[in-house]
PDB file of N, CA and C in Angstrom:
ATOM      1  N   UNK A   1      47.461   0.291-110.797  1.00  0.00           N
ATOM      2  CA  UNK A   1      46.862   1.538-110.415  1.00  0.00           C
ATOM      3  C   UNK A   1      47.298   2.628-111.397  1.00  0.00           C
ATOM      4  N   UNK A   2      46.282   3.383-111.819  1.00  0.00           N
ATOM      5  CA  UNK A   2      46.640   4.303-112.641  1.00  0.00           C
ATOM      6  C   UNK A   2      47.072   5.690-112.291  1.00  0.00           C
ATOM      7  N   UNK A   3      48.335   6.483-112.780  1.00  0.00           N
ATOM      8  CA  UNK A   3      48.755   7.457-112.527  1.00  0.00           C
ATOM      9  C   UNK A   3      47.548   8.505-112.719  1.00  0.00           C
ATOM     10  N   UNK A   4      47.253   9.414-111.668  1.00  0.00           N
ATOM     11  CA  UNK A   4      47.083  10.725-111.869  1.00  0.00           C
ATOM     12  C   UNK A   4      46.653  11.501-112.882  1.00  0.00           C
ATOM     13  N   UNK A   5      48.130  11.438-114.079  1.00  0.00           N
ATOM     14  CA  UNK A   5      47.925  12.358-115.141  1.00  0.00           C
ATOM     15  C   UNK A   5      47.397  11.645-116.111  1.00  0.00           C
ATOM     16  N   UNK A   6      47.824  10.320-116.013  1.00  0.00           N
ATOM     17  CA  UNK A   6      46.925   9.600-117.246  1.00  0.00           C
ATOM     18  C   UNK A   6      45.460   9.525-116.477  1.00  0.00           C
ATOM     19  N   UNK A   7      44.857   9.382-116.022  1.00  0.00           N
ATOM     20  CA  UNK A   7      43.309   9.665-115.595  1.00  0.00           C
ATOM     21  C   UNK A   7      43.057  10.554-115.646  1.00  0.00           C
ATOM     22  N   UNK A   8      43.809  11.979-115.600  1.00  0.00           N
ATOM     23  CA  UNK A   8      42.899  13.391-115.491  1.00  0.00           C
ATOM     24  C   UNK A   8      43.197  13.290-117.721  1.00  0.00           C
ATOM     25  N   UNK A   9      43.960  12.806-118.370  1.00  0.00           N
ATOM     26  CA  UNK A   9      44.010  13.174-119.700  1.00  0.00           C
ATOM     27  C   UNK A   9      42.756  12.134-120.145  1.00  0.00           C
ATOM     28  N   UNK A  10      42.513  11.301-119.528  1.00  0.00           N
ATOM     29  CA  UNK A  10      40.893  10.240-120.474  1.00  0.00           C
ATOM     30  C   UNK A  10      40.129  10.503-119.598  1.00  0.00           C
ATOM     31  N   UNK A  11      39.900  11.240-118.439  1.00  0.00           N
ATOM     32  CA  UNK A  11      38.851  12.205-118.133  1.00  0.00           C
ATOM     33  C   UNK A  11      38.701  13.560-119.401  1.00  0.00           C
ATOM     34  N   UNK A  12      39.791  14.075-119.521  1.00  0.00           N
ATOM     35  CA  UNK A  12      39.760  14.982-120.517  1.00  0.00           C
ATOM     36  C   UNK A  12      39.023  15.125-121.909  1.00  0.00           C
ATOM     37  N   UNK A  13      39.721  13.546-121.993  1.00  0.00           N
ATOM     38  CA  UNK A  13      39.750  13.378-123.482  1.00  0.00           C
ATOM     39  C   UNK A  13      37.645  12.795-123.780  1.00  0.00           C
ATOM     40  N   UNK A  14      37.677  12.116-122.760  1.00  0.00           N
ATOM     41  CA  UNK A  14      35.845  11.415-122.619  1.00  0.00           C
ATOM     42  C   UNK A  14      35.079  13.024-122.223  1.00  0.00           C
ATOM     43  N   UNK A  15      35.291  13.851-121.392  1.00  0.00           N
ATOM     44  CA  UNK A  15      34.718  15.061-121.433  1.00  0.00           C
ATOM     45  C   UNK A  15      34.739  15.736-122.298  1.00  0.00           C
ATOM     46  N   UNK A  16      35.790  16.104-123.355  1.00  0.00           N
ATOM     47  CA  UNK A  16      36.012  16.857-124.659  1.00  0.00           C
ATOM     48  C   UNK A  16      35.047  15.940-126.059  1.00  0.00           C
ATOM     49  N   UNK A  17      35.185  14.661-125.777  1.00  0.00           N
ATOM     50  CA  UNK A  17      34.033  13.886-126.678  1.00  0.00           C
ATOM     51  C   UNK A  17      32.742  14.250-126.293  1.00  0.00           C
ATOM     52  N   UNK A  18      32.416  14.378-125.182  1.00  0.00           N
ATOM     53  CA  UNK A  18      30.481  14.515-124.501  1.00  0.00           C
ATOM     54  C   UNK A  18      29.969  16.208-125.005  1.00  0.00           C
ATOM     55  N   UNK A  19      31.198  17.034-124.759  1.00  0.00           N
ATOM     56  CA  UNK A  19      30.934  18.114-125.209  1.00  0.00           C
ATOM     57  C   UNK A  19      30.889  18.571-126.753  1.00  0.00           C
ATOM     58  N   UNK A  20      31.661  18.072-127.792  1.00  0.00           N
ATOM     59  CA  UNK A  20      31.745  18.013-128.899  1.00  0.00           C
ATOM     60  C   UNK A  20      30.300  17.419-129.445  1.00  0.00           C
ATOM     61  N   UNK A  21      30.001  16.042-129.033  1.00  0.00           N
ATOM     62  CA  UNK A  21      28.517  15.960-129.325  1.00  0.00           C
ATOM     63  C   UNK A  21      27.214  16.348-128.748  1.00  0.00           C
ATOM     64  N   UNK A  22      27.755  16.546-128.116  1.00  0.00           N
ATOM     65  CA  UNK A  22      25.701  17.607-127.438  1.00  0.00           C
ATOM     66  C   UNK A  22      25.789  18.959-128.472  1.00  0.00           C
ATOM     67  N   UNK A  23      26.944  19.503-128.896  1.00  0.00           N
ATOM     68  CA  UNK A  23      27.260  20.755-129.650  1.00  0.00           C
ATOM     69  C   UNK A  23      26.460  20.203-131.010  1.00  0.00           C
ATOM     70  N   UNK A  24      26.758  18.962-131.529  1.00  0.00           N
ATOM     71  CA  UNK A  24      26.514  18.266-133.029  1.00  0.00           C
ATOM     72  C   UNK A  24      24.675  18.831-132.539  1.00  0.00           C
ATOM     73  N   UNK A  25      24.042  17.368-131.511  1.00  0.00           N
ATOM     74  CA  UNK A  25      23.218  17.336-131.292  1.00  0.00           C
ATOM     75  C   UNK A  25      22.177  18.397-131.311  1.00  0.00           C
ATOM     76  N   UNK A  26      22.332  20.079-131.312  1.00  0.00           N
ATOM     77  CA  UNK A  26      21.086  20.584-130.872  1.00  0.00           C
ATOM     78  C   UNK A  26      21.205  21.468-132.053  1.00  0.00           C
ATOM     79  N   UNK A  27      21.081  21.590-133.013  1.00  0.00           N
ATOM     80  CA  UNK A  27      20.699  21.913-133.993  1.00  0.00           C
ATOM     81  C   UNK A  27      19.378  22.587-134.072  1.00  0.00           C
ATOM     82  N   UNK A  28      19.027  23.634-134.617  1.00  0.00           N
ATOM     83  CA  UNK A  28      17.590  24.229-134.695  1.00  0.00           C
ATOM     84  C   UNK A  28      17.078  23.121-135.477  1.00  0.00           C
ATOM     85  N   UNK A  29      15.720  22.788-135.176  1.00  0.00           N
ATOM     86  CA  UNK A  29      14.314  21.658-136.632  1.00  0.00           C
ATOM     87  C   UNK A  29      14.404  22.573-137.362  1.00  0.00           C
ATOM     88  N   UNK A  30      13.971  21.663-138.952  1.00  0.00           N
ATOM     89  CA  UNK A  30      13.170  22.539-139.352  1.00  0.00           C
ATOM     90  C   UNK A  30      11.925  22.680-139.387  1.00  0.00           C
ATOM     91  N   UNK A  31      11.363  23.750-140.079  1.00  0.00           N
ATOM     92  CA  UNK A  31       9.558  23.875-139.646  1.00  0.00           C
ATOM     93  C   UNK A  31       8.505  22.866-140.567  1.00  0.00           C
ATOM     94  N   UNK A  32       7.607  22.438-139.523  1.00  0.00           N
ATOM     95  CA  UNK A  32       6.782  21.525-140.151  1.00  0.00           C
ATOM     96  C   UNK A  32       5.857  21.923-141.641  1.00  0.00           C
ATOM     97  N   UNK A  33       6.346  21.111-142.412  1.00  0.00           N
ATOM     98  CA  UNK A  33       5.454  21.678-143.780  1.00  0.00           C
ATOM     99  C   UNK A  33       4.015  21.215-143.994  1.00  0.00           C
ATOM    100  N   UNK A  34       3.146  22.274-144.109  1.00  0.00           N
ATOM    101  CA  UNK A  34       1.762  22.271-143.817  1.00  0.00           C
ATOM    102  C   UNK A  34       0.993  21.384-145.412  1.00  0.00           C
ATOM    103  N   UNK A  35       1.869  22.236-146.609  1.00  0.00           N
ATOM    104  CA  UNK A  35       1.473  21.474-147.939  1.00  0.00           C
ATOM    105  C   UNK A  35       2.039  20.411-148.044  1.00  0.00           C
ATOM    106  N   UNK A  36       2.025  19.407-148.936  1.00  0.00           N
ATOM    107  CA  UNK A  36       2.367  18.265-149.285  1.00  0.00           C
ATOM    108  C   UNK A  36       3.087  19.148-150.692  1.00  0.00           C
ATOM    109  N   UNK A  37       4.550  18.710-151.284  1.00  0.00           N
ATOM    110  CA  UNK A  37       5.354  19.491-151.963  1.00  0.00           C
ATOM    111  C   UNK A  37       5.542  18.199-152.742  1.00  0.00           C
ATOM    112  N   UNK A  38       4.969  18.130-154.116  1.00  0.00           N
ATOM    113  CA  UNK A  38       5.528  17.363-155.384  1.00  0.00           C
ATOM    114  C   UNK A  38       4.725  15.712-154.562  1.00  0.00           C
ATOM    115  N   UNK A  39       3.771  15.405-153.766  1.00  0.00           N
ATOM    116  CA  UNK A  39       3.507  14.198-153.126  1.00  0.00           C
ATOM    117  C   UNK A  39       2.108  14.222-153.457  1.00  0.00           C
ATOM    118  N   UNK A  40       1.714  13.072-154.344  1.00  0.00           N
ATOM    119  CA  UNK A  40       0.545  12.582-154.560  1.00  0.00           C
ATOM    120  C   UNK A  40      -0.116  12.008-153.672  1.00  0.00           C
ATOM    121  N   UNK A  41       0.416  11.555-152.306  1.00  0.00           N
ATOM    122  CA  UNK A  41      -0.669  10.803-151.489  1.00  0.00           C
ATOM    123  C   UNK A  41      -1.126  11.757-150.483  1.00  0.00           C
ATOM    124  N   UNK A  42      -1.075  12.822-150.836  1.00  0.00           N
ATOM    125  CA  UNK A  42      -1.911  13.738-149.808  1.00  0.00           C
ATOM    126  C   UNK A  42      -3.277  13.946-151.028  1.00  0.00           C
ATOM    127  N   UNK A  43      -3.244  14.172-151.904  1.00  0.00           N
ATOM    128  CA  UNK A  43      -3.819  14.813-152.858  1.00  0.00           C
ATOM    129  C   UNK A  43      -5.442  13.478-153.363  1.00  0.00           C
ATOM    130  N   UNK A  44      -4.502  11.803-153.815  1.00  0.00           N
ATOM    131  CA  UNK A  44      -5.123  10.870-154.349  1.00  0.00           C
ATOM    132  C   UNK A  44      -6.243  10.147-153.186  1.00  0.00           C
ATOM    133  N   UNK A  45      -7.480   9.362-153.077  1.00  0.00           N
ATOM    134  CA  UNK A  45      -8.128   8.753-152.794  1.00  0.00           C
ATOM    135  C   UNK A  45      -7.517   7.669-152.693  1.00  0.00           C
ATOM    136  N   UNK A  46      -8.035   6.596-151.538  1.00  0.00           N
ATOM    137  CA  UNK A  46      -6.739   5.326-151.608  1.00  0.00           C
ATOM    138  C   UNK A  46      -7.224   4.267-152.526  1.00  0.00           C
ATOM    139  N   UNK A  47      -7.936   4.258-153.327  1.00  0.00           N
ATOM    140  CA  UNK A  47      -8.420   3.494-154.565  1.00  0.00           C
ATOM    141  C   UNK A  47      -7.275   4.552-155.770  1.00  0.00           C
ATOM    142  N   UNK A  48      -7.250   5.331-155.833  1.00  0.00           N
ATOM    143  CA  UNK A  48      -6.865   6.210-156.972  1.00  0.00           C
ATOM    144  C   UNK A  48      -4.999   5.591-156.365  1.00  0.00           C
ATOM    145  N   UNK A  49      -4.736   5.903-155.148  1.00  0.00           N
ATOM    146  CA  UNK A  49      -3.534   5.830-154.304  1.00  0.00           C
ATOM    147  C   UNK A  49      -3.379   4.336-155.033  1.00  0.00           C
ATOM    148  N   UNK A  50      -3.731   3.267-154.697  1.00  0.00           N
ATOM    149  CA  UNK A  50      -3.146   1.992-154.645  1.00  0.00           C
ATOM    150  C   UNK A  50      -3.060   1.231-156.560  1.00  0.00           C
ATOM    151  N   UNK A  51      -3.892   2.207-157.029  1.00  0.00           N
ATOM    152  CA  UNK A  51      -3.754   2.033-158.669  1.00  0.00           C
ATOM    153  C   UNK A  51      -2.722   2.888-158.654  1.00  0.00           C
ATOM    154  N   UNK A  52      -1.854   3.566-158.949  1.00  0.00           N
ATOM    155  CA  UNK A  52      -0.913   4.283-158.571  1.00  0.00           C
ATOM    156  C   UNK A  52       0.496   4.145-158.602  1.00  0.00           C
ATOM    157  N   UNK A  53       0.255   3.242-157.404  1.00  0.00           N
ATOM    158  CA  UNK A  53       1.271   2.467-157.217  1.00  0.00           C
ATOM    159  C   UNK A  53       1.435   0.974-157.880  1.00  0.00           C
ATOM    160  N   UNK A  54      -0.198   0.638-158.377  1.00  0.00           N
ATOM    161  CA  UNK A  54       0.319  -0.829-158.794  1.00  0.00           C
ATOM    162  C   UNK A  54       0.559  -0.128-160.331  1.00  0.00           C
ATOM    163  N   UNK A  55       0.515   0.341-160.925  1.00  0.00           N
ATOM    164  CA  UNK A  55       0.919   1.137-162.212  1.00  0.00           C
ATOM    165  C   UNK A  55       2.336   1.510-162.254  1.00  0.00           C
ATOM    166  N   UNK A  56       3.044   1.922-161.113  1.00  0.00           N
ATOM    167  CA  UNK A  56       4.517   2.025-160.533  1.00  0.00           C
ATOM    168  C   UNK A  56       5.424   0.706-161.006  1.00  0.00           C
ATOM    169  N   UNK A  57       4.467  -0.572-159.977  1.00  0.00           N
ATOM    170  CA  UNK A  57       5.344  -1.511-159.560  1.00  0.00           C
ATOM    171  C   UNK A  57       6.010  -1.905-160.769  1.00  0.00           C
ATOM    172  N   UNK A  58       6.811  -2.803-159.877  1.00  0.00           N
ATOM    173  CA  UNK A  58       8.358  -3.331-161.066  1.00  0.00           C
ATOM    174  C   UNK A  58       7.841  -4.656-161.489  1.00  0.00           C
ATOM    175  N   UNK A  59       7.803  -4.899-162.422  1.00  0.00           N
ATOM    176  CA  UNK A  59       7.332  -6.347-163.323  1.00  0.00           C
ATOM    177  C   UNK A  59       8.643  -7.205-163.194  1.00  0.00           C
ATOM    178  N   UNK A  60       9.359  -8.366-162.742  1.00  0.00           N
ATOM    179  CA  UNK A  60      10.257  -9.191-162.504  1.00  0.00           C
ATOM    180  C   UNK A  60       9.103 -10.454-163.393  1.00  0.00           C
ATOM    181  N   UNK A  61      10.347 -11.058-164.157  1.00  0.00           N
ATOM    182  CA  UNK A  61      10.017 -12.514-164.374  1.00  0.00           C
ATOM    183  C   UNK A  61      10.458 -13.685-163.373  1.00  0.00           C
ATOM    184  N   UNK A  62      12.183 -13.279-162.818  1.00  0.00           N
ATOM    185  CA  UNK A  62      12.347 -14.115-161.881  1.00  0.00           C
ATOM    186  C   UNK A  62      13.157 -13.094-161.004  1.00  0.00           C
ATOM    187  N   UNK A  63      13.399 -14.419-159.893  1.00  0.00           N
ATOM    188  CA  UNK A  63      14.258 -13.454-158.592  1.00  0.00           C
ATOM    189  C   UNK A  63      15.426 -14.182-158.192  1.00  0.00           C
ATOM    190  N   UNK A  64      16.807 -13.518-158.047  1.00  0.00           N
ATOM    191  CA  UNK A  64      17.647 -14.849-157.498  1.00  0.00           C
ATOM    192  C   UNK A  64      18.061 -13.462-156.138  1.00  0.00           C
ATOM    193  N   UNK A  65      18.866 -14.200-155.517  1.00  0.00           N
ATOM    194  CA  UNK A  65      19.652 -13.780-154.240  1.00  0.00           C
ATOM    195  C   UNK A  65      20.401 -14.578-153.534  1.00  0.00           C
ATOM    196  N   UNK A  66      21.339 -14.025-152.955  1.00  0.00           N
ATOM    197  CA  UNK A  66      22.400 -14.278-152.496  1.00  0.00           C
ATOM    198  C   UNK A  66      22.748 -14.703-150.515  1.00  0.00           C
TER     199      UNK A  66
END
């Protein structure tokens, strides 16, 4: 059976954690951005979009892994 003071200190200590993070937690958002900033796929057609990206992709001769 547990003493008293050790239950009211990890009541303490678990209440002082719940409060510390709801504090983290509510943070103001920030505001939704209406333009697309430096992003081509708002801008490209998805023919224009998918040349694009295959113009991007990474050319590999082989693949190993672990």
């Amino acid at each position: 059976m547990m003493k008293s003071g050790k239950a009211a200190f990890i009541f303490l200590l678990v209440f002082s954690g719940l409060v510390i993070l709801s504090f983290d937690s509510c943070k103001s958002r920030k505001p939704v951005q209406t333009e697309p900033t430096g992003c081509k796929a708002g801008i490209l057609l998805p023919r224009a979009l998918i040349a694009e990206m295959r113009s991007n992709e990474f050319q590999f001769e082989w693949f190993s892994a672990r």
